[in-house]
PDB file of N, CA and C in Angstrom:
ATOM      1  N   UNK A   1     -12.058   5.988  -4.938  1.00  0.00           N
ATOM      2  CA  UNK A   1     -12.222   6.395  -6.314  1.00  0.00           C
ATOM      3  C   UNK A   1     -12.068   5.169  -7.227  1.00  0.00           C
ATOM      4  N   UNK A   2     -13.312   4.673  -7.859  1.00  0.00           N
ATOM      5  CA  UNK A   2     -12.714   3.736  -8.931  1.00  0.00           C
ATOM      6  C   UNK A   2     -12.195   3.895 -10.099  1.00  0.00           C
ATOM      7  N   UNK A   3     -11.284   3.005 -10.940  1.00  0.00           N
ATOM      8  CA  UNK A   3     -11.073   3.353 -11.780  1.00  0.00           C
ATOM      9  C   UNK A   3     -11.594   3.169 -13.057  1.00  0.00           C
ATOM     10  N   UNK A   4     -10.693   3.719 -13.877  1.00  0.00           N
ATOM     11  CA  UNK A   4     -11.353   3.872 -15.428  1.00  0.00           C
ATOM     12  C   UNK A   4     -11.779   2.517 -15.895  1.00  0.00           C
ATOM     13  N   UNK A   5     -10.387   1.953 -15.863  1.00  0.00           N
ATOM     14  CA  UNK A   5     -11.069   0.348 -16.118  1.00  0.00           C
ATOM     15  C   UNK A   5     -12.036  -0.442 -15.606  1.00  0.00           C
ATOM     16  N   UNK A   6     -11.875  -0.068 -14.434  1.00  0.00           N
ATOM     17  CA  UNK A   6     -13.084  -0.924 -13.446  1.00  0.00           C
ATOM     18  C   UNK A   6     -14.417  -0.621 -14.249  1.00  0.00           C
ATOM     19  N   UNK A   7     -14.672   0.988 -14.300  1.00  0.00           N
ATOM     20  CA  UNK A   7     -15.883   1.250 -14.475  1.00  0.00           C
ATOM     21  C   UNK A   7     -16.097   0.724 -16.364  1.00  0.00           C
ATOM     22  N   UNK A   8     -14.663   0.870 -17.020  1.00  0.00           N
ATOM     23  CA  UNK A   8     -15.419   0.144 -18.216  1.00  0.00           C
ATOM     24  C   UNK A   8     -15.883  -1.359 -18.368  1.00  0.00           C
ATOM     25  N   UNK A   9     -15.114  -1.860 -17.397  1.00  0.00           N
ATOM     26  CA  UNK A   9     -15.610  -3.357 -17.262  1.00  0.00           C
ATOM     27  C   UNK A   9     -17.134  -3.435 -16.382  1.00  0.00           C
ATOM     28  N   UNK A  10     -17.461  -2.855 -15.847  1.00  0.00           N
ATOM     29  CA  UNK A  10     -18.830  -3.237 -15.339  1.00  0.00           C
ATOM     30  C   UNK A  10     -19.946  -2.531 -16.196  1.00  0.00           C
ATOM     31  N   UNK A  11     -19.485  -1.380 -17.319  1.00  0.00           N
ATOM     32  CA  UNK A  11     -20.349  -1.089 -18.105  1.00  0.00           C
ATOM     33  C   UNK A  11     -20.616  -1.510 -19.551  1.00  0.00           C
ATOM     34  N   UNK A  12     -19.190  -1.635 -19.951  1.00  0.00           N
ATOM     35  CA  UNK A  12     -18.806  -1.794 -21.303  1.00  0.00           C
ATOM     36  C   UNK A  12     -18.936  -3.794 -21.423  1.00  0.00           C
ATOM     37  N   UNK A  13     -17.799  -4.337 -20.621  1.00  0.00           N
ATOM     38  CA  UNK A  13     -16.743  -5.521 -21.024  1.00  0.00           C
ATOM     39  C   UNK A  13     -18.045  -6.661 -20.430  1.00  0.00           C
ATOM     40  N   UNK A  14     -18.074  -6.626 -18.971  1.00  0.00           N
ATOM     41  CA  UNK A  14     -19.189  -7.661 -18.704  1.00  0.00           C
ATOM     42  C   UNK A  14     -20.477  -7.964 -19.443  1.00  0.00           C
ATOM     43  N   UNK A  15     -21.131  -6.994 -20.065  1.00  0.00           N
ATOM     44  CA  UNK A  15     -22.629  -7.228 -20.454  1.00  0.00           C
ATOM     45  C   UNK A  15     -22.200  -8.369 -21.979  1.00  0.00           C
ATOM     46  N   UNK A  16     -21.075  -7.522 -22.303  1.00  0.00           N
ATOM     47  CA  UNK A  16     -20.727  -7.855 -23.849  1.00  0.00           C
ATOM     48  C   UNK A  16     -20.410  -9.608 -23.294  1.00  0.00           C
ATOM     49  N   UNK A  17     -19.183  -9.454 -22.735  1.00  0.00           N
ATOM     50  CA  UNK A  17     -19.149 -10.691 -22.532  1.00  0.00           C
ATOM     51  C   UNK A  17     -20.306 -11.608 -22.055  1.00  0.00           C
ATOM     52  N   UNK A  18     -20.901 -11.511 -21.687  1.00  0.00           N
ATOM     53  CA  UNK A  18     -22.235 -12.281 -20.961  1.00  0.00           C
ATOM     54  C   UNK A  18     -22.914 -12.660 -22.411  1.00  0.00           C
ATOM     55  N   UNK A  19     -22.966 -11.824 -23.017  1.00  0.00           N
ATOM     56  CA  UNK A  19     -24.107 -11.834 -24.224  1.00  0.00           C
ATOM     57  C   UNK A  19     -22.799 -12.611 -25.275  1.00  0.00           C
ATOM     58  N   UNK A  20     -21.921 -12.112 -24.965  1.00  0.00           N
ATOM     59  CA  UNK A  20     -20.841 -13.307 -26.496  1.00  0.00           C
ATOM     60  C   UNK A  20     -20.760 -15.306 -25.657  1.00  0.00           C
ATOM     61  N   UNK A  21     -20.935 -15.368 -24.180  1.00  0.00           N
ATOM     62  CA  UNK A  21     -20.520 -16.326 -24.054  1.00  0.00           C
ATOM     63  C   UNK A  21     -21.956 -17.170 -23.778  1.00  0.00           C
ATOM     64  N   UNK A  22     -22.928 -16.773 -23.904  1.00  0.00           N
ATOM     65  CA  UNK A  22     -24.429 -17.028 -23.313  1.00  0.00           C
ATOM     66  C   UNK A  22     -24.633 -17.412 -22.257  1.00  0.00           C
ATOM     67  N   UNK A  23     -24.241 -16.624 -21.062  1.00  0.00           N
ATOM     68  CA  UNK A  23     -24.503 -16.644 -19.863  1.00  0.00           C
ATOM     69  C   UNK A  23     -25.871 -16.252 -19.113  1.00  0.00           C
ATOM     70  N   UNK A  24     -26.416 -16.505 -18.325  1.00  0.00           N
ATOM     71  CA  UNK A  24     -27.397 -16.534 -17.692  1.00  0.00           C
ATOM     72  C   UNK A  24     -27.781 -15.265 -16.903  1.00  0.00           C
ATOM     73  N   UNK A  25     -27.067 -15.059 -16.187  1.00  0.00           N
ATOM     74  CA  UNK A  25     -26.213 -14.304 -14.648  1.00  0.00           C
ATOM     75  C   UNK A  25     -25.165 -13.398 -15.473  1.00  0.00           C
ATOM     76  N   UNK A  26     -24.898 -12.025 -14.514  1.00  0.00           N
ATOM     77  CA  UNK A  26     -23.316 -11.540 -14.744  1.00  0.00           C
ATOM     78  C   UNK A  26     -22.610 -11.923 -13.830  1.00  0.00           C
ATOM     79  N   UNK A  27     -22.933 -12.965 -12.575  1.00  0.00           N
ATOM     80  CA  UNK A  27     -21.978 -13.138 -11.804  1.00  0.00           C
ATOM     81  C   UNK A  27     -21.440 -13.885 -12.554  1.00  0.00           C
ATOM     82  N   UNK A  28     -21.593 -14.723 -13.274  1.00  0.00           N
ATOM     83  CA  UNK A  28     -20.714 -15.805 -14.049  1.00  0.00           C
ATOM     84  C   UNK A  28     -19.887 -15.464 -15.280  1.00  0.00           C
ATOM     85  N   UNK A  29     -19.557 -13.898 -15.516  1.00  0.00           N
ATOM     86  CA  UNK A  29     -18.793 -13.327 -16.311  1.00  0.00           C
ATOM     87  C   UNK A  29     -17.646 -13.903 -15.460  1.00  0.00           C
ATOM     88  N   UNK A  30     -16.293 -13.918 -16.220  1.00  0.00           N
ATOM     89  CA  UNK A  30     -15.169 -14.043 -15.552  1.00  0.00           C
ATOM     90  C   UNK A  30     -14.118 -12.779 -15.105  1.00  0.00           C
ATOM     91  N   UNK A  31     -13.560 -12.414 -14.359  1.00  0.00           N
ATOM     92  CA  UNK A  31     -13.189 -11.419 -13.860  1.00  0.00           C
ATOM     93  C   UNK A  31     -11.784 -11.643 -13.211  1.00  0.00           C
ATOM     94  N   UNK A  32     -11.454 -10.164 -13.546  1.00  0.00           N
ATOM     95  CA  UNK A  32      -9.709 -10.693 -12.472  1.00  0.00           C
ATOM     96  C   UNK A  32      -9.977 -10.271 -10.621  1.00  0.00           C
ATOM     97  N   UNK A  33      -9.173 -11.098 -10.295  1.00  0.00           N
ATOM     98  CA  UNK A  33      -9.264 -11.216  -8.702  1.00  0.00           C
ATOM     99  C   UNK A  33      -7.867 -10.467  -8.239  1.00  0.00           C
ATOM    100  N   UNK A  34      -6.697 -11.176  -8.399  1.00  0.00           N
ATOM    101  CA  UNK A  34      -5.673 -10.234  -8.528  1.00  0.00           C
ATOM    102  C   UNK A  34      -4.380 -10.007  -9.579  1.00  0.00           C
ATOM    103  N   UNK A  35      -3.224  -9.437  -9.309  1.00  0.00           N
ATOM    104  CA  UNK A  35      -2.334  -9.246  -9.858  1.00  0.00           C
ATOM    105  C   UNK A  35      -1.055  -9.362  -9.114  1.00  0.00           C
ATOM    106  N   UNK A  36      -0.352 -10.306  -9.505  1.00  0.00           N
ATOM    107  CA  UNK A  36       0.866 -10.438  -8.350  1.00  0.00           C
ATOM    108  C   UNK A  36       2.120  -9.937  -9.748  1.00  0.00           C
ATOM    109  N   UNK A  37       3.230  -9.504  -9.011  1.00  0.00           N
ATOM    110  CA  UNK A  37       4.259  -9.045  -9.982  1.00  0.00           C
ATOM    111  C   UNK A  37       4.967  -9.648  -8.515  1.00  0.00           C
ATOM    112  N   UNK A  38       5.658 -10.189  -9.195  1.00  0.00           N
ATOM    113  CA  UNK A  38       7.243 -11.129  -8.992  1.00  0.00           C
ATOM    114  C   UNK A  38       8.433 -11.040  -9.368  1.00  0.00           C
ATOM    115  N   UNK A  39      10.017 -10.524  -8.726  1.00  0.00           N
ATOM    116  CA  UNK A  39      10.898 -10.406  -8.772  1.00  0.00           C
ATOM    117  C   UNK A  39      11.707 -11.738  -7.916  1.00  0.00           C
ATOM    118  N   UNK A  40      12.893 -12.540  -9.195  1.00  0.00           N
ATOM    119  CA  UNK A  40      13.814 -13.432  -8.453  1.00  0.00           C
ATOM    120  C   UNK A  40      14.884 -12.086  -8.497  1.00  0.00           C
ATOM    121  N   UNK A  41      15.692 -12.284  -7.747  1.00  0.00           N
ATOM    122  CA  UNK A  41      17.087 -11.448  -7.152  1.00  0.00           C
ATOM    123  C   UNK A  41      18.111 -12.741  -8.079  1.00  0.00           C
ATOM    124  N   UNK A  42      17.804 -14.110  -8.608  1.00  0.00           N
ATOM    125  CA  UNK A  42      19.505 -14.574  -9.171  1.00  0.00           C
ATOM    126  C   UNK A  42      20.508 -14.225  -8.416  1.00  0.00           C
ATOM    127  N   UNK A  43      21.541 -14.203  -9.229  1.00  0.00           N
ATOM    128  CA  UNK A  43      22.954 -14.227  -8.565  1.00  0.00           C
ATOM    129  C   UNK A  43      22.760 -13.064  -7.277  1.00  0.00           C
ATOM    130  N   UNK A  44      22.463 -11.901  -7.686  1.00  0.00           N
ATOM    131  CA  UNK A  44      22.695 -11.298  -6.194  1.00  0.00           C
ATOM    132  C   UNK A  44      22.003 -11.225  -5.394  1.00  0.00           C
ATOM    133  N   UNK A  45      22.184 -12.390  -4.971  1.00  0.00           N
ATOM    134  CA  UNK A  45      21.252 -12.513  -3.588  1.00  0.00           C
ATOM    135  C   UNK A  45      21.665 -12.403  -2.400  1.00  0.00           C
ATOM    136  N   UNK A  46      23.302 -11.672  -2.157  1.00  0.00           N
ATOM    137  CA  UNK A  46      24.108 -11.544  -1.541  1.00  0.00           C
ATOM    138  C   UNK A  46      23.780 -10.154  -1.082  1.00  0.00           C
ATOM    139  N   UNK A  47      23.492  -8.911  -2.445  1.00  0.00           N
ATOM    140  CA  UNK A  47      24.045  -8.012  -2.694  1.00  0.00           C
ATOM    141  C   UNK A  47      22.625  -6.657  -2.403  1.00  0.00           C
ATOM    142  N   UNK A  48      23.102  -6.539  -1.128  1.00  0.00           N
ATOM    143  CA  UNK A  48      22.208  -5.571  -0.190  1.00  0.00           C
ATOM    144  C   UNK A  48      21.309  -4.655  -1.330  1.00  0.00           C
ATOM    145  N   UNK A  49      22.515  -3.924  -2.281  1.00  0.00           N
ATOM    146  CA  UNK A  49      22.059  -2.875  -2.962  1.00  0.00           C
ATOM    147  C   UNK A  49      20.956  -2.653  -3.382  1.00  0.00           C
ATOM    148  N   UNK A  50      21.269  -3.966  -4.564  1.00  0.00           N
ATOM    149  CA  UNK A  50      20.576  -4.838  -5.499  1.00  0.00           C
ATOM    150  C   UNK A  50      19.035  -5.324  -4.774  1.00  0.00           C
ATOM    151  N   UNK A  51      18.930  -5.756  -3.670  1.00  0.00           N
ATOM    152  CA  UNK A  51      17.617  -5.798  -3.066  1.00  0.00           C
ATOM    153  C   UNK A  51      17.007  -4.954  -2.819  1.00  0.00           C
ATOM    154  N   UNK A  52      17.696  -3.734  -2.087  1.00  0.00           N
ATOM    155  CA  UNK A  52      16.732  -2.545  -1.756  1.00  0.00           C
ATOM    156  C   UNK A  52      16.662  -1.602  -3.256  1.00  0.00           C
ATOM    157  N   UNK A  53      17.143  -1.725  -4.047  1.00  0.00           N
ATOM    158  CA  UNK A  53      17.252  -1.162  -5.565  1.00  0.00           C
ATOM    159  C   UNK A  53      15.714  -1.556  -5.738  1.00  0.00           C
ATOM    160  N   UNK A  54      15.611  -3.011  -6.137  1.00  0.00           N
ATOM    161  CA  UNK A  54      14.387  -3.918  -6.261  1.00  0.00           C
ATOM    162  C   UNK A  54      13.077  -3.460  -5.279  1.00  0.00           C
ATOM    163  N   UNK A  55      13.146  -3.305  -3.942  1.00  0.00           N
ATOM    164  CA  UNK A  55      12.444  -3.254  -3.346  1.00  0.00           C
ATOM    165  C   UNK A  55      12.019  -1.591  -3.302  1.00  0.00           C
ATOM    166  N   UNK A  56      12.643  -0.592  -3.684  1.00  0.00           N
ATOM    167  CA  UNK A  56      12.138   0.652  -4.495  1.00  0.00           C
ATOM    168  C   UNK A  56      11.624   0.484  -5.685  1.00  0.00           C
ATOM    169  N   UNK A  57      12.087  -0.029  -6.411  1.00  0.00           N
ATOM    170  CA  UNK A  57      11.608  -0.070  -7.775  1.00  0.00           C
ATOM    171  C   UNK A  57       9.851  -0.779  -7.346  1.00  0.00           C
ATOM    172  N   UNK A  58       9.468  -1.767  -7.165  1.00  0.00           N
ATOM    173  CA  UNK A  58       8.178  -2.483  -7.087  1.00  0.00           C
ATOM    174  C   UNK A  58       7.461  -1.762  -6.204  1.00  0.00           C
ATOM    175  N   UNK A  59       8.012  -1.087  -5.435  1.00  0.00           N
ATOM    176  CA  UNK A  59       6.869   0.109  -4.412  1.00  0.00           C
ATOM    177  C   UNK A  59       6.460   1.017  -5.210  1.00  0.00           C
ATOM    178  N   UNK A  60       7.316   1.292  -6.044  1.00  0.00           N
ATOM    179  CA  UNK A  60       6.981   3.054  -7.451  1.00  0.00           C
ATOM    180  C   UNK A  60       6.681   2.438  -8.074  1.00  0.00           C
ATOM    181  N   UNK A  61       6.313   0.824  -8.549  1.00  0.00           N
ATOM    182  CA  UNK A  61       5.112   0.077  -9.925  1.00  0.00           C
ATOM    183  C   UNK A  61       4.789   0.145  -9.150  1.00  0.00           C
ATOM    184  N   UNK A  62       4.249  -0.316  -7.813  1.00  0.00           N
ATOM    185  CA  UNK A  62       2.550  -0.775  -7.693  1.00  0.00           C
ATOM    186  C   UNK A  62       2.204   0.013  -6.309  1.00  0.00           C
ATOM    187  N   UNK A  63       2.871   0.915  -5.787  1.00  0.00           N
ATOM    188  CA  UNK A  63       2.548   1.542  -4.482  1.00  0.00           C
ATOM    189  C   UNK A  63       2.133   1.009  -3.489  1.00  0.00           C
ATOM    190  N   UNK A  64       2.606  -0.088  -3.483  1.00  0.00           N
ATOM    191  CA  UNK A  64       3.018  -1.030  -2.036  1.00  0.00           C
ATOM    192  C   UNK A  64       4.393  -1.790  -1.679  1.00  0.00           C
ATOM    193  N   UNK A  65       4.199  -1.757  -0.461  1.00  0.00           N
ATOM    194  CA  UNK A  65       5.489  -2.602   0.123  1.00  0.00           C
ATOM    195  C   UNK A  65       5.329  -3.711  -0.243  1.00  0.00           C
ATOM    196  N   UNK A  66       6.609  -4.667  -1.081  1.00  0.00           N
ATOM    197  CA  UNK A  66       6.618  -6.019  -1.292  1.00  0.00           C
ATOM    198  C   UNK A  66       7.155  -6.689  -0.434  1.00  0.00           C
ATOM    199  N   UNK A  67       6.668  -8.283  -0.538  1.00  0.00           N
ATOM    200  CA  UNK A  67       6.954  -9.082   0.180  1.00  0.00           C
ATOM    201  C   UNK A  67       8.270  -9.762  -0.092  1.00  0.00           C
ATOM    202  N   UNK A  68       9.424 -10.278   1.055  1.00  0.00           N
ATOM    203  CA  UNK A  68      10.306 -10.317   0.478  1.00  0.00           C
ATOM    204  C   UNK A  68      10.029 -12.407   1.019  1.00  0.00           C
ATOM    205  N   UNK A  69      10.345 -13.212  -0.438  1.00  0.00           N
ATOM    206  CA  UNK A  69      10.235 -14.573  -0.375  1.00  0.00           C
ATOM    207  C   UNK A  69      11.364 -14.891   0.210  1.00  0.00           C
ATOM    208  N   UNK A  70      11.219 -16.038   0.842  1.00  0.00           N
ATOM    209  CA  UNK A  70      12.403 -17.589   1.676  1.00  0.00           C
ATOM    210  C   UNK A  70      11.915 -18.380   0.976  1.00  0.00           C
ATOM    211  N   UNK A  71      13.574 -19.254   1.048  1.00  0.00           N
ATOM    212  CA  UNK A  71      13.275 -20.694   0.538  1.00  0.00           C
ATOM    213  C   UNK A  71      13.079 -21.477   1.505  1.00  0.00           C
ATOM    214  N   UNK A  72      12.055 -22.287   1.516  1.00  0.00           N
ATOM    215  CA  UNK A  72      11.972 -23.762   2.631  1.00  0.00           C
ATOM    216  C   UNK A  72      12.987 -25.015   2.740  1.00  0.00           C
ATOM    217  N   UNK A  73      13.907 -24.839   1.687  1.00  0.00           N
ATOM    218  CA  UNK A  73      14.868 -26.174   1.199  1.00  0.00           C
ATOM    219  C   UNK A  73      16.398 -25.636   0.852  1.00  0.00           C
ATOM    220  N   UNK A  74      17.184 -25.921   1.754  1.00  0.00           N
ATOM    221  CA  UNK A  74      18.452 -25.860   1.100  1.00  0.00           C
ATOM    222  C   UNK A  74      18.804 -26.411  -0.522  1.00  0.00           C
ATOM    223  N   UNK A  75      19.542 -25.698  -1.494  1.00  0.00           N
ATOM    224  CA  UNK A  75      19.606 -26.361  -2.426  1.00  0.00           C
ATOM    225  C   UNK A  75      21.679 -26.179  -2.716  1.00  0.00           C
ATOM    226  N   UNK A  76      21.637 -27.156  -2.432  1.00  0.00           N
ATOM    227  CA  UNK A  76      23.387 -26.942  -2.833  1.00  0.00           C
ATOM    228  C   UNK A  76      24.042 -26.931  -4.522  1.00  0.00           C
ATOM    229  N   UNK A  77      23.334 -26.855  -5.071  1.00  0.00           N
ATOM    230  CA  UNK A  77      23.774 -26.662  -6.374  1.00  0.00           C
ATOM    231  C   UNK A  77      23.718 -25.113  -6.508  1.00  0.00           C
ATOM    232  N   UNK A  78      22.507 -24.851  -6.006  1.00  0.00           N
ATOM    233  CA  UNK A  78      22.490 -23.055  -6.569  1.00  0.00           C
ATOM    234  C   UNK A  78      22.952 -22.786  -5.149  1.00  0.00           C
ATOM    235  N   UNK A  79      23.408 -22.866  -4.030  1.00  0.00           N
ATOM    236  CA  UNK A  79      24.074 -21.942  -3.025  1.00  0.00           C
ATOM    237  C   UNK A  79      22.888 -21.755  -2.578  1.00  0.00           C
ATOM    238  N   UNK A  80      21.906 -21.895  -2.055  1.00  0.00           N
ATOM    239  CA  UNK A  80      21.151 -21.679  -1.650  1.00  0.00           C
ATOM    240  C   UNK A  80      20.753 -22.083   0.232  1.00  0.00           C
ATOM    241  N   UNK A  81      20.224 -21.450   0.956  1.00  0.00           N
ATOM    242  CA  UNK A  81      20.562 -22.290   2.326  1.00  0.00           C
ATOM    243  C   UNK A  81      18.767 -22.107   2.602  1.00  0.00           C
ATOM    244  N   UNK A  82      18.062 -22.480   3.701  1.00  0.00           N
ATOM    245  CA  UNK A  82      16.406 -22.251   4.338  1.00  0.00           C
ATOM    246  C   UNK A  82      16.379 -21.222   5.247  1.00  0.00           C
ATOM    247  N   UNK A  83      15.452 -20.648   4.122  1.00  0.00           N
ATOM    248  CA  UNK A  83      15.462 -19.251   5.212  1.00  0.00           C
ATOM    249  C   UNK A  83      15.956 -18.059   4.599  1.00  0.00           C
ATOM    250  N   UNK A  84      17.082 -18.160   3.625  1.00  0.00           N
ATOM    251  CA  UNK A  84      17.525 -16.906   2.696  1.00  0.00           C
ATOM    252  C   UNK A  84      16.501 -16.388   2.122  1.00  0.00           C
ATOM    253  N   UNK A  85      16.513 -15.157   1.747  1.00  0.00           N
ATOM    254  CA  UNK A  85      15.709 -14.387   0.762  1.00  0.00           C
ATOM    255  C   UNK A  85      16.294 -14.702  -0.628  1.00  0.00           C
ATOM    256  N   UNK A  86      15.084 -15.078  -1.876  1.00  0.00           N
ATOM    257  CA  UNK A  86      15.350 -15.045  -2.968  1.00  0.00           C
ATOM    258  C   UNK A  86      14.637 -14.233  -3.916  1.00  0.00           C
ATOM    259  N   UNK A  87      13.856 -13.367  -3.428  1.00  0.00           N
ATOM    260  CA  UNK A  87      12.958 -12.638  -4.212  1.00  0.00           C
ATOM    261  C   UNK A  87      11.727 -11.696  -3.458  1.00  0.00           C
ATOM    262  N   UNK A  88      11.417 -10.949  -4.390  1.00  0.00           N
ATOM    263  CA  UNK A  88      10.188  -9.855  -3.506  1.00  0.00           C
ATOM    264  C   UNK A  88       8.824  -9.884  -4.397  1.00  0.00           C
ATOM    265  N   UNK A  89       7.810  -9.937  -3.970  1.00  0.00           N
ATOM    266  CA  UNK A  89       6.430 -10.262  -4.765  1.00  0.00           C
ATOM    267  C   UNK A  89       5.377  -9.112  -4.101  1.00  0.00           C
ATOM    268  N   UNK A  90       4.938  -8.545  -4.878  1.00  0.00           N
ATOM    269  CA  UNK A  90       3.485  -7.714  -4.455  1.00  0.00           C
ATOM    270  C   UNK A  90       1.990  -8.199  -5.543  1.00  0.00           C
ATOM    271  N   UNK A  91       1.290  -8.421  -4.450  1.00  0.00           N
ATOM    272  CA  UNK A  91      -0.243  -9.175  -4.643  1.00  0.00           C
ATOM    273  C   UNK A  91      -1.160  -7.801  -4.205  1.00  0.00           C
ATOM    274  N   UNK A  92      -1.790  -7.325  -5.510  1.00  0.00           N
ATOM    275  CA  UNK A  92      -2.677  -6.180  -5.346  1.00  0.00           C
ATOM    276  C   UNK A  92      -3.899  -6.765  -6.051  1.00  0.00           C
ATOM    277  N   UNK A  93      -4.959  -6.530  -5.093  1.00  0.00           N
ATOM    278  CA  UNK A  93      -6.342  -7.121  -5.375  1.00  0.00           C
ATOM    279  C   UNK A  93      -7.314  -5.453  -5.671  1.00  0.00           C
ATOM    280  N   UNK A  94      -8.258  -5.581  -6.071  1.00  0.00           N
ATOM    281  CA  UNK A  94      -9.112  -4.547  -6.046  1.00  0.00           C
ATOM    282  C   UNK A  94      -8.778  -3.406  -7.356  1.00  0.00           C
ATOM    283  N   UNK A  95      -9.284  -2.138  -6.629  1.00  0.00           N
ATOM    284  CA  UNK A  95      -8.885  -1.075  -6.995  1.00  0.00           C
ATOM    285  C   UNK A  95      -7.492  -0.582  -7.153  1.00  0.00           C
ATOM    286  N   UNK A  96      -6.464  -0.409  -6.872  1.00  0.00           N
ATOM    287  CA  UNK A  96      -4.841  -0.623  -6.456  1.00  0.00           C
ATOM    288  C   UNK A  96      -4.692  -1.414  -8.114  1.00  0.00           C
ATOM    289  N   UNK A  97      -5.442  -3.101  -7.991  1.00  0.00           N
ATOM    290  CA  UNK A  97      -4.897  -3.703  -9.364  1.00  0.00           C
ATOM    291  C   UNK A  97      -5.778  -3.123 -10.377  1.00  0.00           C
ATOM    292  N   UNK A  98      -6.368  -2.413 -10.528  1.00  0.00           N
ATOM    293  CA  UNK A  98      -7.454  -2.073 -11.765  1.00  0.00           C
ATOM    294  C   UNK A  98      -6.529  -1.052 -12.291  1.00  0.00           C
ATOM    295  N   UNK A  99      -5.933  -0.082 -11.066  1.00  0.00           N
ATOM    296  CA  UNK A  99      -5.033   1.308 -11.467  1.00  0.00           C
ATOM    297  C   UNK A  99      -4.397   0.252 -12.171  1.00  0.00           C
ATOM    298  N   UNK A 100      -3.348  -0.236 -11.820  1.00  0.00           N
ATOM    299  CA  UNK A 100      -1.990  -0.900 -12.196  1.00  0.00           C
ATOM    300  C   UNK A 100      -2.554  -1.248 -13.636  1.00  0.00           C
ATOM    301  N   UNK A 101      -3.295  -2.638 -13.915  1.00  0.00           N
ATOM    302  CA  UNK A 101      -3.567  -3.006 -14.956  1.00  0.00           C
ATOM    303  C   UNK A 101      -3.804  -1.757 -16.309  1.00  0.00           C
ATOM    304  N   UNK A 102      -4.711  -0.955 -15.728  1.00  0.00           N
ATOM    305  CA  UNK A 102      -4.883   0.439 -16.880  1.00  0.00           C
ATOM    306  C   UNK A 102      -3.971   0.784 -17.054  1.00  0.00           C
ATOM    307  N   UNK A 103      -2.696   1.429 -16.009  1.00  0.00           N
ATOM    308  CA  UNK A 103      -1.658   1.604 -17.009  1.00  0.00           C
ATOM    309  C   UNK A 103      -0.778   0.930 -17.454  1.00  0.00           C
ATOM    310  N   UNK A 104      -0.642  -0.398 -16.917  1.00  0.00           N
ATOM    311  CA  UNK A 104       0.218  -1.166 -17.832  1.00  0.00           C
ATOM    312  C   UNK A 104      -0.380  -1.219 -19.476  1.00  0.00           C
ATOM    313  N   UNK A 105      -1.566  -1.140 -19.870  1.00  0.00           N
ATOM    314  CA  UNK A 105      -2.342  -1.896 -20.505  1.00  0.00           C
ATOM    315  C   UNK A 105      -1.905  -0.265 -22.145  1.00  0.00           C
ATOM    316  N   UNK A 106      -2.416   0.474 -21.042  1.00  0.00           N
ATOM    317  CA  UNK A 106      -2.486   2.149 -22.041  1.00  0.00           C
ATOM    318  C   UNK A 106      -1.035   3.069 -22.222  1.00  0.00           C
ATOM    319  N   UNK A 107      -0.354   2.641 -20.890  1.00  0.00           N
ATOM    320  CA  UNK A 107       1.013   3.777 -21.078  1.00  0.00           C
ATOM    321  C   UNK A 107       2.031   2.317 -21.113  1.00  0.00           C
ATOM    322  N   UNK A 108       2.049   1.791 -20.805  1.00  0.00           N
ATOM    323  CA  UNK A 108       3.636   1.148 -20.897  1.00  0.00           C
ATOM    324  C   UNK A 108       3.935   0.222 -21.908  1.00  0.00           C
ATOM    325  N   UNK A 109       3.156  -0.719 -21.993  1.00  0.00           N
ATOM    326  CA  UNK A 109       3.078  -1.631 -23.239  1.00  0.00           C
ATOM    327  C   UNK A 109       3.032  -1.063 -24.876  1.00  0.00           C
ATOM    328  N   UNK A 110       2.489  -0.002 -24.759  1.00  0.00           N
ATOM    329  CA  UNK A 110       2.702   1.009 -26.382  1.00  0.00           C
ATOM    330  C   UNK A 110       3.094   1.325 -26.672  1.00  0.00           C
ATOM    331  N   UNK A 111       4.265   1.814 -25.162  1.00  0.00           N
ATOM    332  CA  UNK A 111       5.925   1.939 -25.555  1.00  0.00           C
ATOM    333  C   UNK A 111       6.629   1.407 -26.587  1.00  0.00           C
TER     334      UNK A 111
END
């Protein structure tokens, strides 16, 4: 099922744009590819809760399992060791980011 946005951008947003930027082609409209949303964990990076808290929360925004980041480098100032988890990231391409974007765009931001 595509979405609302999708379909206004291939009916509405591309032509316009093509014709405001004097393009040739609509492949050469510019377009989004994806949407990554990114969570650092900070101080509790210890604190089990606090991660799986996080890692519910970003599955109910974007209805996928996130990825949970490592660091490659010990850093001794922030406590940090290689290999800890410091954060969880979800990368939604397609349809998945068109949903997301529409409602960030119409319900949450007007908040």
């Amino acid at each position: 099922m595509e979405s609302r946005l999708h379909k206004k951008f291939v009916k509405e947003i591309a032509p316009a744009l093509k014709a405001e930027l004097g393009l040739k082609n609509i492949m050469q409209v510019p377009k989004l590819k994806k949407v990554v949303v990114n969570v650092g964990y900070g101080r509790n990076v210890k604190d089990a809760a606090f991660i799986e808290n996080i890692t519910k929360t970003l599955t109910a925004i974007s209805g996928q399992k996130p990825v949970h980041n490592k660091t490659t480098k010990s850093i001794s100032n922030f406590k940090i060791r290689e290999g800890m988890s410091i954060g969880a990231s979800v990368t939604m391409r397609g349809n998945r980011m068109y949903h997301f974007i529409d409602k960030l765009v119409s319900l949450t931001l007007p908040r």
